[in-house]
C-alpha atoms as a PDB file:
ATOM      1  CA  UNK A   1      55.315 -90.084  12.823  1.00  0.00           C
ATOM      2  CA  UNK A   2      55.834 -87.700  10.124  1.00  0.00           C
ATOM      3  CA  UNK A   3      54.292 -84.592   9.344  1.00  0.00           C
ATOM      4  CA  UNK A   4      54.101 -82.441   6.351  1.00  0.00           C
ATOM      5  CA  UNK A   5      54.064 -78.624   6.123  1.00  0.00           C
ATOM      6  CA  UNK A   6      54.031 -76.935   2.614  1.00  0.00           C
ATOM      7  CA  UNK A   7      56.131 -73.730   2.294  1.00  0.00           C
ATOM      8  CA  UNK A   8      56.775 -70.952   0.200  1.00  0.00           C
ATOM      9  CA  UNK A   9      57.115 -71.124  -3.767  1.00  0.00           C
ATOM     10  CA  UNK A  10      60.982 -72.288  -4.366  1.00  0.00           C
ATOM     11  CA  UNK A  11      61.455 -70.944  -7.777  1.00  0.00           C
ATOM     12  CA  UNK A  12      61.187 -67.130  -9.517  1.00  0.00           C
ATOM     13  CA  UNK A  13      59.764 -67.098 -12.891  1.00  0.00           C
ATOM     14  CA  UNK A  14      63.538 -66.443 -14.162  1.00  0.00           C
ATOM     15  CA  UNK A  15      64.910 -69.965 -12.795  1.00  0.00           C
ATOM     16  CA  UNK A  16      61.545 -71.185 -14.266  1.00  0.00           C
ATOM     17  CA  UNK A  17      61.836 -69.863 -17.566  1.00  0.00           C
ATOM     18  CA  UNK A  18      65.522 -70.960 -17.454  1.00  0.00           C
ATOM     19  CA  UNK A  19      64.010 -74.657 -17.021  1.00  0.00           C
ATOM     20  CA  UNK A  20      61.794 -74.448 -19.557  1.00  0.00           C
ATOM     21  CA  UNK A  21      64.304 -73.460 -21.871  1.00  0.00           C
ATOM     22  CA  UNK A  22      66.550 -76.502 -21.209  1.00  0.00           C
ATOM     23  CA  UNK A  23      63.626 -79.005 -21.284  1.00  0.00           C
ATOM     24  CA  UNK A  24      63.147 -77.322 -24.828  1.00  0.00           C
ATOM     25  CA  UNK A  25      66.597 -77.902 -26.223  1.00  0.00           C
ATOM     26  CA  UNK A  26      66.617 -81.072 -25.028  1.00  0.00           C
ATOM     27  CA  UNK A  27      63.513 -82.126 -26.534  1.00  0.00           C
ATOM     28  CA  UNK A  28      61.017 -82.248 -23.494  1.00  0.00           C
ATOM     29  CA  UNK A  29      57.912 -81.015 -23.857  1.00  0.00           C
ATOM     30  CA  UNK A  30      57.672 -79.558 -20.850  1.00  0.00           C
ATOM     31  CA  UNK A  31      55.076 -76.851 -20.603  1.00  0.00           C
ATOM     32  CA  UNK A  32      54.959 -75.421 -17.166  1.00  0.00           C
ATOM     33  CA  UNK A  33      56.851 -76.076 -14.184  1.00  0.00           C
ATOM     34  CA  UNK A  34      55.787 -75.139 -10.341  1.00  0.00           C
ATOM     35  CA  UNK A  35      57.713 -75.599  -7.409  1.00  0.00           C
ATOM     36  CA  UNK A  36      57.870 -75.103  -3.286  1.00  0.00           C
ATOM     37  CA  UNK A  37      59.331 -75.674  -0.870  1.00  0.00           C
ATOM     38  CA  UNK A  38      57.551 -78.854   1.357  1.00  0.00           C
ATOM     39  CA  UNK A  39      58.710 -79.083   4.802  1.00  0.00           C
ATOM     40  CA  UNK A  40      59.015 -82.813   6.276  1.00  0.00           C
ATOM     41  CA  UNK A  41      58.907 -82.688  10.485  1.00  0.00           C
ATOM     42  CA  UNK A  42      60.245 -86.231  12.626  1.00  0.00           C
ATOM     43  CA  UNK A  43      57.425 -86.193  15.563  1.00  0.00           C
ATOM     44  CA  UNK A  44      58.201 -88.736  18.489  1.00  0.00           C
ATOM     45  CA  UNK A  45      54.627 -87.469  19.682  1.00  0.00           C
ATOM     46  CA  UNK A  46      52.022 -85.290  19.008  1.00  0.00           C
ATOM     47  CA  UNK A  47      51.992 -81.467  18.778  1.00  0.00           C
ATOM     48  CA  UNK A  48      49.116 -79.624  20.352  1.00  0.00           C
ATOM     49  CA  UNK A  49      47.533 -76.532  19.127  1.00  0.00           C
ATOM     50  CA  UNK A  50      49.534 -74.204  20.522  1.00  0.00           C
ATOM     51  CA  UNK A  51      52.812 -76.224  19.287  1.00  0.00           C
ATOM     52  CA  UNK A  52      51.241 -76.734  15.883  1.00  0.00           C
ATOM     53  CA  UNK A  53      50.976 -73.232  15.324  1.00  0.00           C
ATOM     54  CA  UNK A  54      54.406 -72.427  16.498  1.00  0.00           C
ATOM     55  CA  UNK A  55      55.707 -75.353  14.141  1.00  0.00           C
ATOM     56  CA  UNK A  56      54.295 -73.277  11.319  1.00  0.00           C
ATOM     57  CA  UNK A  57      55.369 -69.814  12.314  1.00  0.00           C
ATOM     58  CA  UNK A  58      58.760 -71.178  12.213  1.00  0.00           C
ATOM     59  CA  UNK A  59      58.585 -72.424   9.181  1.00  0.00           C
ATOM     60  CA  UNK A  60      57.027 -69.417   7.110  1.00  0.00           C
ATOM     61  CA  UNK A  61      59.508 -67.457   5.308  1.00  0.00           C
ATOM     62  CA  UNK A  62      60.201 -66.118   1.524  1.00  0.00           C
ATOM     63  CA  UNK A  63      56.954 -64.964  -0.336  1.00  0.00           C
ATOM     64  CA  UNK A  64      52.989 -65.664   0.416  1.00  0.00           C
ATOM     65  CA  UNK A  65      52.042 -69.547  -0.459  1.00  0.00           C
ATOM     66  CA  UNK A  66      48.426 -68.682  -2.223  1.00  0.00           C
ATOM     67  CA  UNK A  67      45.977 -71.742  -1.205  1.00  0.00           C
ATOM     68  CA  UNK A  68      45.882 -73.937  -4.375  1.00  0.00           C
ATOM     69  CA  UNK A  69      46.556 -77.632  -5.293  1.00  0.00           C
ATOM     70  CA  UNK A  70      49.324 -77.859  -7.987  1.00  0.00           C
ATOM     71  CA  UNK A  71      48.658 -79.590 -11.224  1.00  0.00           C
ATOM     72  CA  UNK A  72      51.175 -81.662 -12.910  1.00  0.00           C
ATOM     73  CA  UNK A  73      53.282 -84.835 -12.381  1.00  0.00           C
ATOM     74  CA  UNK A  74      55.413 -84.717  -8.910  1.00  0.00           C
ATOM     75  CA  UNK A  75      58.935 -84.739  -8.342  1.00  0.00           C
ATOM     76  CA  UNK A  76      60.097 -84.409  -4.734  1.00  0.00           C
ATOM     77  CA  UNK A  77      63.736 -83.471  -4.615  1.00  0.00           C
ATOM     78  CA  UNK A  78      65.399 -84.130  -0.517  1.00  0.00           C
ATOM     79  CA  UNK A  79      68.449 -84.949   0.633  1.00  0.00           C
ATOM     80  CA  UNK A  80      69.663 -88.998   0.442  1.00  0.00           C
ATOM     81  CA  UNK A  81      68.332 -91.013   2.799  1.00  0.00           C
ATOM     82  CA  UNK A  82      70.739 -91.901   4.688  1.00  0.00           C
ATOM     83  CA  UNK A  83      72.432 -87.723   5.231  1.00  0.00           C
ATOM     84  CA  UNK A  84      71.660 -84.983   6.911  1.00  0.00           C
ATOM     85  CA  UNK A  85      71.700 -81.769   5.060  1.00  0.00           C
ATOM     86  CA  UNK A  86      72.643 -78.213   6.978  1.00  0.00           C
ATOM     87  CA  UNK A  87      69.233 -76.992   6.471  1.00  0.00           C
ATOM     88  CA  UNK A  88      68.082 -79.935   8.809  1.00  0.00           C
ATOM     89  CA  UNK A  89      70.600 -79.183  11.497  1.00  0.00           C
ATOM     90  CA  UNK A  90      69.782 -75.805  11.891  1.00  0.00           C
ATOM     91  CA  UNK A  91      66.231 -75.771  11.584  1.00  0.00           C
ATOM     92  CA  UNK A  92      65.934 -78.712  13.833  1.00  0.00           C
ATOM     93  CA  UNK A  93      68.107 -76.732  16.583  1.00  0.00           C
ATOM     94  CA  UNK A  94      65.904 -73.972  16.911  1.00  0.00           C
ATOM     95  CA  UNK A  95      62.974 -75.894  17.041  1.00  0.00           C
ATOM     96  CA  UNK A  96      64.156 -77.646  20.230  1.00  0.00           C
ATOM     97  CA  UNK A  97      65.146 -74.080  21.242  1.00  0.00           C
ATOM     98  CA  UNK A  98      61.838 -73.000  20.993  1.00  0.00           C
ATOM     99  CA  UNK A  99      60.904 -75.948  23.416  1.00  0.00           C
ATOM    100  CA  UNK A 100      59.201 -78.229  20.480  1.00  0.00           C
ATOM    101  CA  UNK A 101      61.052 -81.302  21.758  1.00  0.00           C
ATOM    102  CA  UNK A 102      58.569 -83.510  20.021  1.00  0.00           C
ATOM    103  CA  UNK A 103      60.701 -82.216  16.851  1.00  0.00           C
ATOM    104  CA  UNK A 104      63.055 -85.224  16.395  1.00  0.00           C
ATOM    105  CA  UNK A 105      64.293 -83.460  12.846  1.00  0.00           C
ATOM    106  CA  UNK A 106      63.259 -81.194  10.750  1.00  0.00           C
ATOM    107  CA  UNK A 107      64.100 -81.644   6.555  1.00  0.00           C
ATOM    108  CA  UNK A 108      63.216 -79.904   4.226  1.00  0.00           C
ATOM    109  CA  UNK A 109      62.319 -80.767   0.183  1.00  0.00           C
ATOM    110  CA  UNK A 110      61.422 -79.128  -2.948  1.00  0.00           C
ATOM    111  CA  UNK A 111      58.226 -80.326  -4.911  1.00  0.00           C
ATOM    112  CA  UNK A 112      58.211 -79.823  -8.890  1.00  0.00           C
ATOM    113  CA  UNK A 113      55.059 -80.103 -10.560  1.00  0.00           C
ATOM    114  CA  UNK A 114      55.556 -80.809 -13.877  1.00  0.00           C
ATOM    115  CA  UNK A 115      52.697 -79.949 -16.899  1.00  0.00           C
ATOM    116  CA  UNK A 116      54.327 -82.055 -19.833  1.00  0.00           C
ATOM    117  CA  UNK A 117      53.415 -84.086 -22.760  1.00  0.00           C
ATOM    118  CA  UNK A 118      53.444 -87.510 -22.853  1.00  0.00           C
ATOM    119  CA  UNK A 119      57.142 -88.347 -21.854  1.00  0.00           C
ATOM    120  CA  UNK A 120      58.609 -91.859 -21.650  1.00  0.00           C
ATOM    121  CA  UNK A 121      59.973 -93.106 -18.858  1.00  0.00           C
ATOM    122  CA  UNK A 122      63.038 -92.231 -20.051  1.00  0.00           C
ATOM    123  CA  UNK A 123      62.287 -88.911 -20.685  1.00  0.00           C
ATOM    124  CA  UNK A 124      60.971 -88.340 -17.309  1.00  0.00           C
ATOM    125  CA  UNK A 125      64.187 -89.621 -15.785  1.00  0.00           C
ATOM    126  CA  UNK A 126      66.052 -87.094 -17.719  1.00  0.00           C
ATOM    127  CA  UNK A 127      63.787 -84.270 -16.522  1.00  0.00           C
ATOM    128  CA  UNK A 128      64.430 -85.397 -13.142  1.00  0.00           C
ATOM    129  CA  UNK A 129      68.425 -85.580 -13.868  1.00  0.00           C
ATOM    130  CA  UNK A 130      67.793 -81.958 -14.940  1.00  0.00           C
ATOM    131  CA  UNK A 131      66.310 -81.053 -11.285  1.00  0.00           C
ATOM    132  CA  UNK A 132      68.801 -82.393  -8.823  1.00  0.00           C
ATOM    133  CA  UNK A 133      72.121 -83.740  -7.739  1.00  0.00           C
ATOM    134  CA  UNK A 134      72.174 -87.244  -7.771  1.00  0.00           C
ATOM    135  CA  UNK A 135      75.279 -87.177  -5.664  1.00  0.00           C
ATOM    136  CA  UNK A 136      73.582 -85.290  -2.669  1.00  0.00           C
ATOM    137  CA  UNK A 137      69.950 -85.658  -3.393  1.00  0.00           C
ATOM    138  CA  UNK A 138      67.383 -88.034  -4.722  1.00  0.00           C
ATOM    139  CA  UNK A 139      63.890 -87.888  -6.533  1.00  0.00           C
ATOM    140  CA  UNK A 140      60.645 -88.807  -5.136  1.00  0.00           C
ATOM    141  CA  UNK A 141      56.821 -89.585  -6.386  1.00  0.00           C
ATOM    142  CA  UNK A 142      55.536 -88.926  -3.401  1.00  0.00           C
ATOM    143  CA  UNK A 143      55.450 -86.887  -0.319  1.00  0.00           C
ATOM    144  CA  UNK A 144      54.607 -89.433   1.702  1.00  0.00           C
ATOM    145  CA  UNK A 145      58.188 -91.075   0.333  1.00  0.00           C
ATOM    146  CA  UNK A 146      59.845 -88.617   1.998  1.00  0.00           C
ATOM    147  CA  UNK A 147      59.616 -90.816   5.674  1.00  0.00           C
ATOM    148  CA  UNK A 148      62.385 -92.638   4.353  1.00  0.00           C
ATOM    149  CA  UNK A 149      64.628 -89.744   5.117  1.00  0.00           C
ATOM    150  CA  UNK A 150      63.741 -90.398   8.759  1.00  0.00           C
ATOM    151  CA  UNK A 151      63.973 -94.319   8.690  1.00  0.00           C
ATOM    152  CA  UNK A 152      67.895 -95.418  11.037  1.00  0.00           C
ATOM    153  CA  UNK A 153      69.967 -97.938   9.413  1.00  0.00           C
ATOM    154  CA  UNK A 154      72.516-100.237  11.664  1.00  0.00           C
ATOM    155  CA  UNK A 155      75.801 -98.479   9.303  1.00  0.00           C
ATOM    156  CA  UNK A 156      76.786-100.978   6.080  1.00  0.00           C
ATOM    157  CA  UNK A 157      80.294-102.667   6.366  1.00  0.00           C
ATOM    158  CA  UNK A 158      82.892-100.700   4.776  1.00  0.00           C
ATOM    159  CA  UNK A 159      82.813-102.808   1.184  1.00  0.00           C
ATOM    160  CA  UNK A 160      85.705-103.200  -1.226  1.00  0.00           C
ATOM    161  CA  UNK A 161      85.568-102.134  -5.262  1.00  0.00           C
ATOM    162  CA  UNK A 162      87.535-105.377  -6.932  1.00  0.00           C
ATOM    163  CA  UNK A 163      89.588-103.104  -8.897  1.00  0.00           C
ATOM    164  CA  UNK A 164      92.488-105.555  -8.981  1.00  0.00           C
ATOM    165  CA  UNK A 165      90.725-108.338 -10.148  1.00  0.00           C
ATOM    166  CA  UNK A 166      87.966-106.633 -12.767  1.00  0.00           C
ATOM    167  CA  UNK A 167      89.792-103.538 -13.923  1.00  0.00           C
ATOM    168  CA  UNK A 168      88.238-100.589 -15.158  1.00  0.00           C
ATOM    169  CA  UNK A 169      84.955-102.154 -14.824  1.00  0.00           C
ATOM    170  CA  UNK A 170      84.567-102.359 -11.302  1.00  0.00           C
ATOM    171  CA  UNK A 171      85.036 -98.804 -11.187  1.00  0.00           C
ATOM    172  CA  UNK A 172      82.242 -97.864 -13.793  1.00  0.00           C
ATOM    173  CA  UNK A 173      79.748-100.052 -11.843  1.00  0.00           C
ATOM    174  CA  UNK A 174      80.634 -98.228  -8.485  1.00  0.00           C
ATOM    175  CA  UNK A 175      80.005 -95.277  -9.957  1.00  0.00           C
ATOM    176  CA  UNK A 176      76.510 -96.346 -11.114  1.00  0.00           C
ATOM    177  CA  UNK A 177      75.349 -97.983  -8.534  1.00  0.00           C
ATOM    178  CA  UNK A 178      76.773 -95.449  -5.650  1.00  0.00           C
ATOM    179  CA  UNK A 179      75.788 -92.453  -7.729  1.00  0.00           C
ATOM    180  CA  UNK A 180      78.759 -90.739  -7.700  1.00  0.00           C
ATOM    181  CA  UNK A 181      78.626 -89.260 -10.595  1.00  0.00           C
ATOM    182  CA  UNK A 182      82.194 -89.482 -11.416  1.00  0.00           C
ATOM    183  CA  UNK A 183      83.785 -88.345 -15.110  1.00  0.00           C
ATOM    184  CA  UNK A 184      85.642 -90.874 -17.260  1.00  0.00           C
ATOM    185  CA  UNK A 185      88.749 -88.748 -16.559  1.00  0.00           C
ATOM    186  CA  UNK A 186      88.144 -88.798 -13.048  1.00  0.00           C
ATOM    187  CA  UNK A 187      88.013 -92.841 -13.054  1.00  0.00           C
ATOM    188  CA  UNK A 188      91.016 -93.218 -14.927  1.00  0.00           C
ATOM    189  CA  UNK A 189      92.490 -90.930 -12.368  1.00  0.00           C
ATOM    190  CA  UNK A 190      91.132 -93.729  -9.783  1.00  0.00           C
ATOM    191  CA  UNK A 191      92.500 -96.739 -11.681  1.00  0.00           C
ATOM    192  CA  UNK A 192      95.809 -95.275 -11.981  1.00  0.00           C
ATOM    193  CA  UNK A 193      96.157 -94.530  -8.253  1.00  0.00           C
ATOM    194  CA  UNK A 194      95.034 -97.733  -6.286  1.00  0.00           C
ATOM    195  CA  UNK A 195      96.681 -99.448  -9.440  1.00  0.00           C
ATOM    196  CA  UNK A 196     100.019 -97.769  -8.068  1.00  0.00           C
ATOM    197  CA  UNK A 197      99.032 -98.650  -4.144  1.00  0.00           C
ATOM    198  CA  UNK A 198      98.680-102.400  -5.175  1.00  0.00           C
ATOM    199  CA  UNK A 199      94.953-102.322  -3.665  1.00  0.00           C
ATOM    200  CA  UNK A 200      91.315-102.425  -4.177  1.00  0.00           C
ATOM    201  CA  UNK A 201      89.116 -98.764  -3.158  1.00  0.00           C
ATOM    202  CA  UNK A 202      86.640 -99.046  -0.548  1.00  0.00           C
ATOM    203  CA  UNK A 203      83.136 -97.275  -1.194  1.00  0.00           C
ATOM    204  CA  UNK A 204      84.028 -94.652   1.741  1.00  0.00           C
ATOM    205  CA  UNK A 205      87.110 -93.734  -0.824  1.00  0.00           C
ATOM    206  CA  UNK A 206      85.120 -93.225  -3.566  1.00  0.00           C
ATOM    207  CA  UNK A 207      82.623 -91.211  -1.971  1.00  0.00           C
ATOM    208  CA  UNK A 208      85.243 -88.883  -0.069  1.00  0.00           C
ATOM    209  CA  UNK A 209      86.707 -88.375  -3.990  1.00  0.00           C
ATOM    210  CA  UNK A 210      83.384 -87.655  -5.207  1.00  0.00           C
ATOM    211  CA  UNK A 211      82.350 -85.140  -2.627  1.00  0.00           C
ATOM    212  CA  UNK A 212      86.405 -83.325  -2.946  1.00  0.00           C
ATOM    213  CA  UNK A 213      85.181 -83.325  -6.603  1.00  0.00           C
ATOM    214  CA  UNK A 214      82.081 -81.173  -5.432  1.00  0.00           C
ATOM    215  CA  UNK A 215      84.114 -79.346  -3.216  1.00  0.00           C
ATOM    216  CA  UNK A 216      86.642 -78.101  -5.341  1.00  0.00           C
ATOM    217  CA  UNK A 217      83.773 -77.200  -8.166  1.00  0.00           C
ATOM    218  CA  UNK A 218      81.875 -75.129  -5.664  1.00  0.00           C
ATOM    219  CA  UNK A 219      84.716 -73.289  -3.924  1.00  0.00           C
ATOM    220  CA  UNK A 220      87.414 -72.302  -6.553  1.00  0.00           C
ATOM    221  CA  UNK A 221      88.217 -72.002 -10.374  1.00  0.00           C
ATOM    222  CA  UNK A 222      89.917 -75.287 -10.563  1.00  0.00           C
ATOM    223  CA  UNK A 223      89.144 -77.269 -13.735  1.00  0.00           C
ATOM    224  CA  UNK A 224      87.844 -80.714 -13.298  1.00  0.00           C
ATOM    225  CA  UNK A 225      91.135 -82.123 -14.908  1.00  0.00           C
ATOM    226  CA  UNK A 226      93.210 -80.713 -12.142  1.00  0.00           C
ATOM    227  CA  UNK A 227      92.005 -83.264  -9.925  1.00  0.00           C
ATOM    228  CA  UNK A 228      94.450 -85.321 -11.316  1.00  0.00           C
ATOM    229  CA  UNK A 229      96.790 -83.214  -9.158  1.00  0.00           C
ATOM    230  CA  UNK A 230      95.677 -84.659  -6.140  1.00  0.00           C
ATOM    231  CA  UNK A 231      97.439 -87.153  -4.515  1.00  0.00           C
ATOM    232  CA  UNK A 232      95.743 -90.685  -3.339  1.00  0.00           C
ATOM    233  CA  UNK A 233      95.940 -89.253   0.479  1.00  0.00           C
ATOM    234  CA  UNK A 234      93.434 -86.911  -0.523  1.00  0.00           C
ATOM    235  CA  UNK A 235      90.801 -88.726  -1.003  1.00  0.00           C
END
């Protein structure tokens, strides 16, 4: 069973005005934008009372949630299904160290609430693009969506990426459908590399790239054409 804990607003009115300001210059007429945090809790049984309350103690940190029900259109930003983000770890550890052993994970999620004109479908989809990382996270309608996060898949086969036999192509539709968010650069880099090893990618390959990609974005000044340095080991 899942339960669902609302936490503490996620955004200052800086990063919010900063949002607003993109939405603009893109042409989305976004008009206000609220977000906290939501907190999502894995229960193999109920809590009582006492364990309720120490559920939400735990979980009550950064500035004062006033009651109020947010207006606007949701979007739930979480971690893929399917991954386990540090946030869970650790929060999840020290609930079982404060004896809550009903708590088979903790996760934790960010809920926009969007106050916007009429917006297409597409134009929703790029306001979503705007508010998370499609290679780590997804986008949700719901809270209630978020049990999928919780939901154990048998592991997929390792599948291969016919690179050999459809070129180029194969690589652009992995990218798409496995969200990795790769830059035409990057798959060039790709083709010329398993072109040279005489053999298809597999999608574990092609996600290990696309998370070095991250990697190297996030932890030094190296330009996203010095990938290219990399050898095919490396990924």
């Amino acid at each position: 069973m899942m339960e669902i804990l609302r936490g503490s607003p996620a955004l200052s009115a800086f990063r919010i005005n900063k949002l607003l300001a993109r939405f603009q210059a893109a042409n989305l007429q976004v008009h206000n934008i609220y977000a906290e945090y939501v907190h999502f809790a894995d229960l193999n049984a109920p809590l009582n009372d006492s364990e309720q309350a120490q559920l939400t103690r735990l979980l009550q940190y950064g500035p004062a949630l006033n009651s109020h029900t947010p207006a606007g259109k949701l979007l739930l930003v979480t971690p893929r299904p399917g991954t386990i983000s540090p946030w869970s770890s650790k929060a999840t550890d020290i609930a079982h160290n404060c004896g809550l052993q009903q708590v088979d994970r903790l996760e934790r999620g960010v809920a926009y609430y969007i106050e916007a004109s009429t917006l297409t479908a597409e134009q929703w989809r790029q306001v979503a693009a705007e508010l998370h990382d499609r290679m780590m996270e997804t986008v949700f309608s719901s809270l209630t969506d978020a049990e999928k996060l919780f939901i154990h898949h048998q592991p997929a086969p390792v599948s291969s990426v016919d690179l050999l036999g459809e070129g180029r192509q194969a690589l652009i539709d992995a990218n798409l459908r496995l969200g990795l968010a790769l830059a035409e650069d990057e798959i060039d880099y790709l083709q010329e590399a398993f072109t040279k090893l005489g053999r298809n990618p597999n999608d574990i390959e092609l996600y290990m790239f696309a998370q070095a990609k991250i990697s190297n974005c996030t932890c030094s000044p190296r330009r996203p054409g010095e990938l290219r340095a990399l050898p095919p080991q490396d990924f």
